[in-house]
C-alpha atoms as a PDB file:
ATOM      1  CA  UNK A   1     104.401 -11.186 -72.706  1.00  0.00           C
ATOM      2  CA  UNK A   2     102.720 -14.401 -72.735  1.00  0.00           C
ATOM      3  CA  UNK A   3     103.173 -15.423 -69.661  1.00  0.00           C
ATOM      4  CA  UNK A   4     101.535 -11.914 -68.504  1.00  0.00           C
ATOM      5  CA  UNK A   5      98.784 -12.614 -70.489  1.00  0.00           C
ATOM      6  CA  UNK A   6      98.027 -15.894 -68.841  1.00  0.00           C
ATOM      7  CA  UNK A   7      98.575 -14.675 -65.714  1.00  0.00           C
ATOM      8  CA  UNK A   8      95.991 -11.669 -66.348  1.00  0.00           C
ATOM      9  CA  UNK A   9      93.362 -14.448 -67.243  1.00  0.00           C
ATOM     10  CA  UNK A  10      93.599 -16.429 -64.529  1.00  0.00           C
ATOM     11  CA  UNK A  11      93.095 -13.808 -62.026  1.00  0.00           C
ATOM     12  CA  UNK A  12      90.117 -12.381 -63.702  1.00  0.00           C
ATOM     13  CA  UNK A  13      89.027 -15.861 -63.330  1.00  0.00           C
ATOM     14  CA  UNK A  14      90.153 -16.645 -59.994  1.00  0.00           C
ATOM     15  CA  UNK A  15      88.303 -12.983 -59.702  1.00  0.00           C
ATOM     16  CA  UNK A  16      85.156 -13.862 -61.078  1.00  0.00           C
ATOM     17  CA  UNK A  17      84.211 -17.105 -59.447  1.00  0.00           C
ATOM     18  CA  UNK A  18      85.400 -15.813 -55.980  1.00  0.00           C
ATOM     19  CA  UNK A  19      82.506 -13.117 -57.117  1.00  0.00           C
ATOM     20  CA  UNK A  20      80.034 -15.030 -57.977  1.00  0.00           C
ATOM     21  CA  UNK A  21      80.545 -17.255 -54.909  1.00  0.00           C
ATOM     22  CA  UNK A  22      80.276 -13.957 -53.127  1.00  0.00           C
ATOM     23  CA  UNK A  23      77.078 -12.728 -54.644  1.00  0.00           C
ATOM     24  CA  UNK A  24      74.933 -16.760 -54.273  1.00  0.00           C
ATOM     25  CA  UNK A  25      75.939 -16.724 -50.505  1.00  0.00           C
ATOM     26  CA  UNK A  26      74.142 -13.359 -50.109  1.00  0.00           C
ATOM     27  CA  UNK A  27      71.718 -13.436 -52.077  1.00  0.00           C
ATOM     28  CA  UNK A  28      68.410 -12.349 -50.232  1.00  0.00           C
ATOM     29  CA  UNK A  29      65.365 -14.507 -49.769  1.00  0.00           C
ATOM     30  CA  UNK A  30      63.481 -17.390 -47.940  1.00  0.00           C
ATOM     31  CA  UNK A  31      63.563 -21.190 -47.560  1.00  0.00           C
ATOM     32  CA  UNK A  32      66.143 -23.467 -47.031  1.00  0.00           C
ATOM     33  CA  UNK A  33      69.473 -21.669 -46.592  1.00  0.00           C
ATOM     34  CA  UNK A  34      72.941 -23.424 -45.559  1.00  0.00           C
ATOM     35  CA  UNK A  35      73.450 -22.963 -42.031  1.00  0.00           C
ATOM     36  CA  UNK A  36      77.398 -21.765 -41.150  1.00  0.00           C
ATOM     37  CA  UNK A  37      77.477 -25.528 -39.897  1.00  0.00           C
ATOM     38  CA  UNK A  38      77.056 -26.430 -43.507  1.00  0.00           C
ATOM     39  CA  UNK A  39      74.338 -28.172 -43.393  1.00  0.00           C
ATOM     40  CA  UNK A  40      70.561 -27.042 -45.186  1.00  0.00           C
ATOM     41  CA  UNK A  41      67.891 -26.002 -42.861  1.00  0.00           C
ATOM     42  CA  UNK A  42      64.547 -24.530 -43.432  1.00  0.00           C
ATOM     43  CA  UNK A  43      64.186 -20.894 -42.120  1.00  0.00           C
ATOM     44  CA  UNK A  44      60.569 -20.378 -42.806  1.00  0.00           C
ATOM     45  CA  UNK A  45      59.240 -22.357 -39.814  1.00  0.00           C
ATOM     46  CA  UNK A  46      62.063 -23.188 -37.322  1.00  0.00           C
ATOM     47  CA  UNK A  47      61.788 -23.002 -33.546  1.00  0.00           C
ATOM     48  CA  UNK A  48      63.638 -20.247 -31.278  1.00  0.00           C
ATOM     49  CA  UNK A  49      65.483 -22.599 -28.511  1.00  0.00           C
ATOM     50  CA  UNK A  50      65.960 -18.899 -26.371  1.00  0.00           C
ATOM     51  CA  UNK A  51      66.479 -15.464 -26.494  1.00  0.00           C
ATOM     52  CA  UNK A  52      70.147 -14.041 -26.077  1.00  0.00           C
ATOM     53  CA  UNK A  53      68.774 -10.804 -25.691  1.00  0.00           C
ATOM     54  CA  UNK A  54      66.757  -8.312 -26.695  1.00  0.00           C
ATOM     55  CA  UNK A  55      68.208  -8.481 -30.401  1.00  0.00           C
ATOM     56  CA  UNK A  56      69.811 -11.955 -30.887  1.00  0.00           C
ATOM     57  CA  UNK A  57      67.815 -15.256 -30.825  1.00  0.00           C
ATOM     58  CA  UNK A  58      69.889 -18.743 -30.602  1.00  0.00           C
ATOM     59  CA  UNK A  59      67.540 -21.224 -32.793  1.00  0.00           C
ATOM     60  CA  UNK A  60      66.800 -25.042 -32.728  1.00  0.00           C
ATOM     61  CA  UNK A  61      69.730 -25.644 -35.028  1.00  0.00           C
ATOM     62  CA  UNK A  62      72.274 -23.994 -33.317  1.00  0.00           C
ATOM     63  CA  UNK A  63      72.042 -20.622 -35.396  1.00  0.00           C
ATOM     64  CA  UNK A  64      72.440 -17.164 -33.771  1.00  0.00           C
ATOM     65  CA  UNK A  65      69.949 -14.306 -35.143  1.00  0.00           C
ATOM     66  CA  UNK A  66      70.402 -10.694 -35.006  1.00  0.00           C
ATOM     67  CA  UNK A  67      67.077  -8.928 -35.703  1.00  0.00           C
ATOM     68  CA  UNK A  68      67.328  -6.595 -38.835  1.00  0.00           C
ATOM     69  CA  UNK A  69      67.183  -2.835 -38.037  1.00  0.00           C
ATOM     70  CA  UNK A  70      66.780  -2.809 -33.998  1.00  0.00           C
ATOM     71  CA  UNK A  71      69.197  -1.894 -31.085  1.00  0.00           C
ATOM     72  CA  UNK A  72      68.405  -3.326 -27.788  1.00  0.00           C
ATOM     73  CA  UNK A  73      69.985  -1.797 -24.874  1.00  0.00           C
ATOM     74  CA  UNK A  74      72.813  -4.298 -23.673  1.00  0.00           C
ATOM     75  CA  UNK A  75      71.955  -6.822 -20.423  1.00  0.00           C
ATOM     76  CA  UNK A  76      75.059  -8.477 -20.113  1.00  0.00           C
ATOM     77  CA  UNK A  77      78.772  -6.929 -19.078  1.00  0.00           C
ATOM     78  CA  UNK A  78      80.444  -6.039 -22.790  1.00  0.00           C
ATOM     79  CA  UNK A  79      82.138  -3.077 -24.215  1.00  0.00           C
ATOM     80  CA  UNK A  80      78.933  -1.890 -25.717  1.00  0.00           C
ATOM     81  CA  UNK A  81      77.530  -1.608 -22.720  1.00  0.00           C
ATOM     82  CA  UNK A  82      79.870   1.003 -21.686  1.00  0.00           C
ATOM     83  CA  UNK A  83      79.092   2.803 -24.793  1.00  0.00           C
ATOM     84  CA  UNK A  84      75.535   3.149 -24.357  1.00  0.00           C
ATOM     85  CA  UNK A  85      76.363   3.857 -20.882  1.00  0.00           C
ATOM     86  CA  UNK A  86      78.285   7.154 -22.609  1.00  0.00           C
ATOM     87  CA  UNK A  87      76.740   7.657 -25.259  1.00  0.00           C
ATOM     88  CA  UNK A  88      73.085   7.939 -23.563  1.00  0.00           C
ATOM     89  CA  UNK A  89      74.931   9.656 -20.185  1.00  0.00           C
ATOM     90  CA  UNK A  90      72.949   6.909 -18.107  1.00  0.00           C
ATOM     91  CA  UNK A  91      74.805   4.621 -15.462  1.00  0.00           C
ATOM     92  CA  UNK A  92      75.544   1.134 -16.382  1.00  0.00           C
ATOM     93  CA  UNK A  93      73.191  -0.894 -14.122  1.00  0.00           C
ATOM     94  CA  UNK A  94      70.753   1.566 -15.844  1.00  0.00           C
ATOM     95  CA  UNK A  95      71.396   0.488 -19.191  1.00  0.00           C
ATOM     96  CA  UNK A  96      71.478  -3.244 -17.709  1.00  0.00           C
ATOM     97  CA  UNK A  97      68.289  -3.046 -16.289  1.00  0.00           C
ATOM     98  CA  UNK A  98      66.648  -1.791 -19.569  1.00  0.00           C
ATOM     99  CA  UNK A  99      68.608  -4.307 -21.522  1.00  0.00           C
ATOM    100  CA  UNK A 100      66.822  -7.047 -19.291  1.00  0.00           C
ATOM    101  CA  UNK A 101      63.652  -5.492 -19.680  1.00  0.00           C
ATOM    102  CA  UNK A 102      63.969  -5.758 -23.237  1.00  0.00           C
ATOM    103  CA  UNK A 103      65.179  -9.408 -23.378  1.00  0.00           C
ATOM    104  CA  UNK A 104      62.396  -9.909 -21.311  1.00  0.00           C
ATOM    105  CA  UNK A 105      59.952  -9.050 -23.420  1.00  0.00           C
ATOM    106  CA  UNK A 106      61.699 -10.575 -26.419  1.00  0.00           C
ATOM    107  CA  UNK A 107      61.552 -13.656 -24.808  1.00  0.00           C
ATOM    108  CA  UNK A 108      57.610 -13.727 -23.901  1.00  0.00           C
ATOM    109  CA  UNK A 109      57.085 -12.833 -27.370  1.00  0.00           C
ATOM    110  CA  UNK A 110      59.211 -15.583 -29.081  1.00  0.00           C
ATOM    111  CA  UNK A 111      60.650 -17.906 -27.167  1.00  0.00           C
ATOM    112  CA  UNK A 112      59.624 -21.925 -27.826  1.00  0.00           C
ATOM    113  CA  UNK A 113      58.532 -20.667 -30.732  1.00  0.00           C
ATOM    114  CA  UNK A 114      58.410 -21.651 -34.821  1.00  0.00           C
ATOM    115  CA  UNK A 115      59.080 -18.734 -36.562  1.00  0.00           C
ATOM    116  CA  UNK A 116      60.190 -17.337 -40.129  1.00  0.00           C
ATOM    117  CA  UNK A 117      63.091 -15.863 -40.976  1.00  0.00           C
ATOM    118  CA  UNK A 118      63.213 -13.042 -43.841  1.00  0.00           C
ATOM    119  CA  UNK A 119      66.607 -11.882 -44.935  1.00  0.00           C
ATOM    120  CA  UNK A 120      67.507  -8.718 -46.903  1.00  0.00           C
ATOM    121  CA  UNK A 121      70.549  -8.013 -49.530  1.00  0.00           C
ATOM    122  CA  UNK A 122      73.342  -9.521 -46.242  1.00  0.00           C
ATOM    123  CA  UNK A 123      72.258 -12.885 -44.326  1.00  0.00           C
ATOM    124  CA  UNK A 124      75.205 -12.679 -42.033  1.00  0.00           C
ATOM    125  CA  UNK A 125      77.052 -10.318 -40.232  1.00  0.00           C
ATOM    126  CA  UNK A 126      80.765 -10.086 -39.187  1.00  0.00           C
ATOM    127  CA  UNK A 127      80.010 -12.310 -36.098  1.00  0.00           C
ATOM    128  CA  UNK A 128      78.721 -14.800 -38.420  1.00  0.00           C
ATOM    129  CA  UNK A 129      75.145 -14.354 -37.101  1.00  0.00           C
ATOM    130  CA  UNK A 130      72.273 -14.904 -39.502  1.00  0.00           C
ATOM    131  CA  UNK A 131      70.617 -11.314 -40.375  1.00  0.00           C
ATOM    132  CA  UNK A 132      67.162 -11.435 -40.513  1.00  0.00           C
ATOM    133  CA  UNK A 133      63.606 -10.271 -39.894  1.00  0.00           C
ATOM    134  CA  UNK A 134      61.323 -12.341 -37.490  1.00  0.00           C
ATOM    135  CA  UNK A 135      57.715 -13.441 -38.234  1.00  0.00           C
ATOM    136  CA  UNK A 136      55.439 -15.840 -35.723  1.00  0.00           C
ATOM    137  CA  UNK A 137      53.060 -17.802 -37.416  1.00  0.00           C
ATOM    138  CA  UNK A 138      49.934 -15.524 -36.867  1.00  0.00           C
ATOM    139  CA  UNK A 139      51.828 -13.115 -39.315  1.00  0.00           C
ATOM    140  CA  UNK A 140      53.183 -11.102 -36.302  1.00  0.00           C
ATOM    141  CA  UNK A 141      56.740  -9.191 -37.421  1.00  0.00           C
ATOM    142  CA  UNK A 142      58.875  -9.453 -34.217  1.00  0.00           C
ATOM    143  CA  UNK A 143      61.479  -6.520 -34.958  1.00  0.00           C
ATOM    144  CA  UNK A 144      59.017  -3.741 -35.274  1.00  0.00           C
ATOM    145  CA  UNK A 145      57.118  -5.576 -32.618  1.00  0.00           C
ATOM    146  CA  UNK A 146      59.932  -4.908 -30.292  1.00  0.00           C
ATOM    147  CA  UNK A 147      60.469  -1.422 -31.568  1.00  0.00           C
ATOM    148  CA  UNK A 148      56.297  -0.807 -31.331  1.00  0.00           C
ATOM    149  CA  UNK A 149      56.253  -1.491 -27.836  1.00  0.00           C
ATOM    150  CA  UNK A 150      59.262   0.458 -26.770  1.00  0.00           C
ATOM    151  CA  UNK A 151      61.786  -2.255 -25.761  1.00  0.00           C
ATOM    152  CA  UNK A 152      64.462  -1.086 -29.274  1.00  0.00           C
ATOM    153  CA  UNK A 153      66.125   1.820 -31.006  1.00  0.00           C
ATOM    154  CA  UNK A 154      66.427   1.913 -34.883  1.00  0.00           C
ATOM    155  CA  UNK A 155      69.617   0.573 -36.125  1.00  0.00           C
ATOM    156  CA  UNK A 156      69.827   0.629 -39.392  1.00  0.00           C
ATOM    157  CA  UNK A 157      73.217  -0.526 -41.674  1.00  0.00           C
ATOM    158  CA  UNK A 158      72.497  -0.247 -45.395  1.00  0.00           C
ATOM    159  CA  UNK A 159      72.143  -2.588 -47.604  1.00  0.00           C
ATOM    160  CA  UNK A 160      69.653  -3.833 -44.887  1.00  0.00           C
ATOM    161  CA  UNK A 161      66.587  -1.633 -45.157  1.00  0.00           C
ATOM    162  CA  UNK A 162      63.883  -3.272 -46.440  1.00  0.00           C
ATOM    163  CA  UNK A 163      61.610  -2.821 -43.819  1.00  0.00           C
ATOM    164  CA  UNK A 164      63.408   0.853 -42.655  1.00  0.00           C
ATOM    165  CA  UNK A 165      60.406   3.095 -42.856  1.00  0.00           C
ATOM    166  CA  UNK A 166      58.147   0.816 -41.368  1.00  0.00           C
ATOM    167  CA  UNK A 167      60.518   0.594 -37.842  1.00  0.00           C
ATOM    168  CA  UNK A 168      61.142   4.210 -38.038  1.00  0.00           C
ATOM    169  CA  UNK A 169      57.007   4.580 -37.812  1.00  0.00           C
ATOM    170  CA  UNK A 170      56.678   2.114 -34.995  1.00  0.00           C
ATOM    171  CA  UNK A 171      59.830   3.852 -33.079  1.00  0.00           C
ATOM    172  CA  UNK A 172      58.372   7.502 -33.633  1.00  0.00           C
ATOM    173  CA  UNK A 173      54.853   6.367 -32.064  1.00  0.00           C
ATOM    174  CA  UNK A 174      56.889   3.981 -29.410  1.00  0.00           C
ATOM    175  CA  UNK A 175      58.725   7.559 -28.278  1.00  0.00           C
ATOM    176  CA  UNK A 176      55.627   9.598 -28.711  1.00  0.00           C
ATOM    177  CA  UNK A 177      53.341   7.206 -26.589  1.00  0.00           C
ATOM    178  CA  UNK A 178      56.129   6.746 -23.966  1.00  0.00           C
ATOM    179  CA  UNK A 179      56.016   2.683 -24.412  1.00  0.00           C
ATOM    180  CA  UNK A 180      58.133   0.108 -22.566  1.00  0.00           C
ATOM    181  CA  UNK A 181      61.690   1.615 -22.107  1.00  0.00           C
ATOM    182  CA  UNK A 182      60.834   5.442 -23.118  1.00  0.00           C
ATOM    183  CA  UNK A 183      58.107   5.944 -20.056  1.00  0.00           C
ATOM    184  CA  UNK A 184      60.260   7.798 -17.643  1.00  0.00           C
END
């Protein structure tokens, strides 16, 4: 019985650390964050080496970003693709050229550029990609940016919402005023 009991404790302790390691490395914020490299990097003015793609920014450090709460169509050959492709009944090279329209403009907007990083209740996602909202120094917020001029559908994956309403505004007038990929 005694060995149970030992047992018992050290798995609610093994338990509770591995939760509390959990809950620190997701903890939502800004500053200096430990990259997946391991090493400590400030996030709240860091430069965007290029734009992956409409949704995904590779930083100076080596990082990969996917913007909070947007869907880009897809530019490059991937399974998604093919699923948008079905989903939205439009041919691929359809769905391509939107997706390059959209990286397009994501690139004009940011790319060479410092910018901040805001993260919500998850800073990574099961790519290992940092999760995050985008700000350029004049105070300009990239992902509704994106959404506001048409280039982005709303994805949003609770428990990232923070800024949820405020896309879902900027989407409904994108659609409304037939901007960037919704004119046709």
């Amino acid at each position: 019985m005694r060995k149970i009991r030992e047992l018992v404790s050290i798995m609610s302790i093994l338990c509770l650390a591995c939760g509390v390691s959990y809950a620190a490395s997701s903890y939502p914020g800004k500053g200096s964050v430990l990259s997946s490299l391991g090493r400590k990097y400030d996030y709240n003015n860091i430069a965007v080496k290029r734009a992956v793609d409409g949704d995904t920014l590779l930083l100076e450090n080596g990082e990969r970003v996917r913007l909070i709460g947007i869907d880009t169509p897809e530019c490059h050959e991937s399974k998604k693709l093919y699923r948008d492709a079905k989903r939205t009944m439009q041919d691929v090279q359809t769905i391509k050229h939107m997706g390059k329209s959209a990286a397009a403009f994501t690139r004009r907007l940011v790319e060479g550029k410092k910018v901040r990083l805001e993260f919500d209740v998850e800073r990574r996602d099961k790519y290992n990609r940092l999760l995050a909202y985008i700000y350029l120094p004049d105070g300009t917020f990239v992902n509704a940016e994106i959404v506001a001029n048409g280039y982005a559908s709303l994805m949003t994956i609770a428990p990232n919402v923070k800024h949820a309403e405020l896309l879902r505004a900027r989407y409904k007038e994108a659609r409304e005023k037939r901007r960037g990929l919704w004119k046709d």
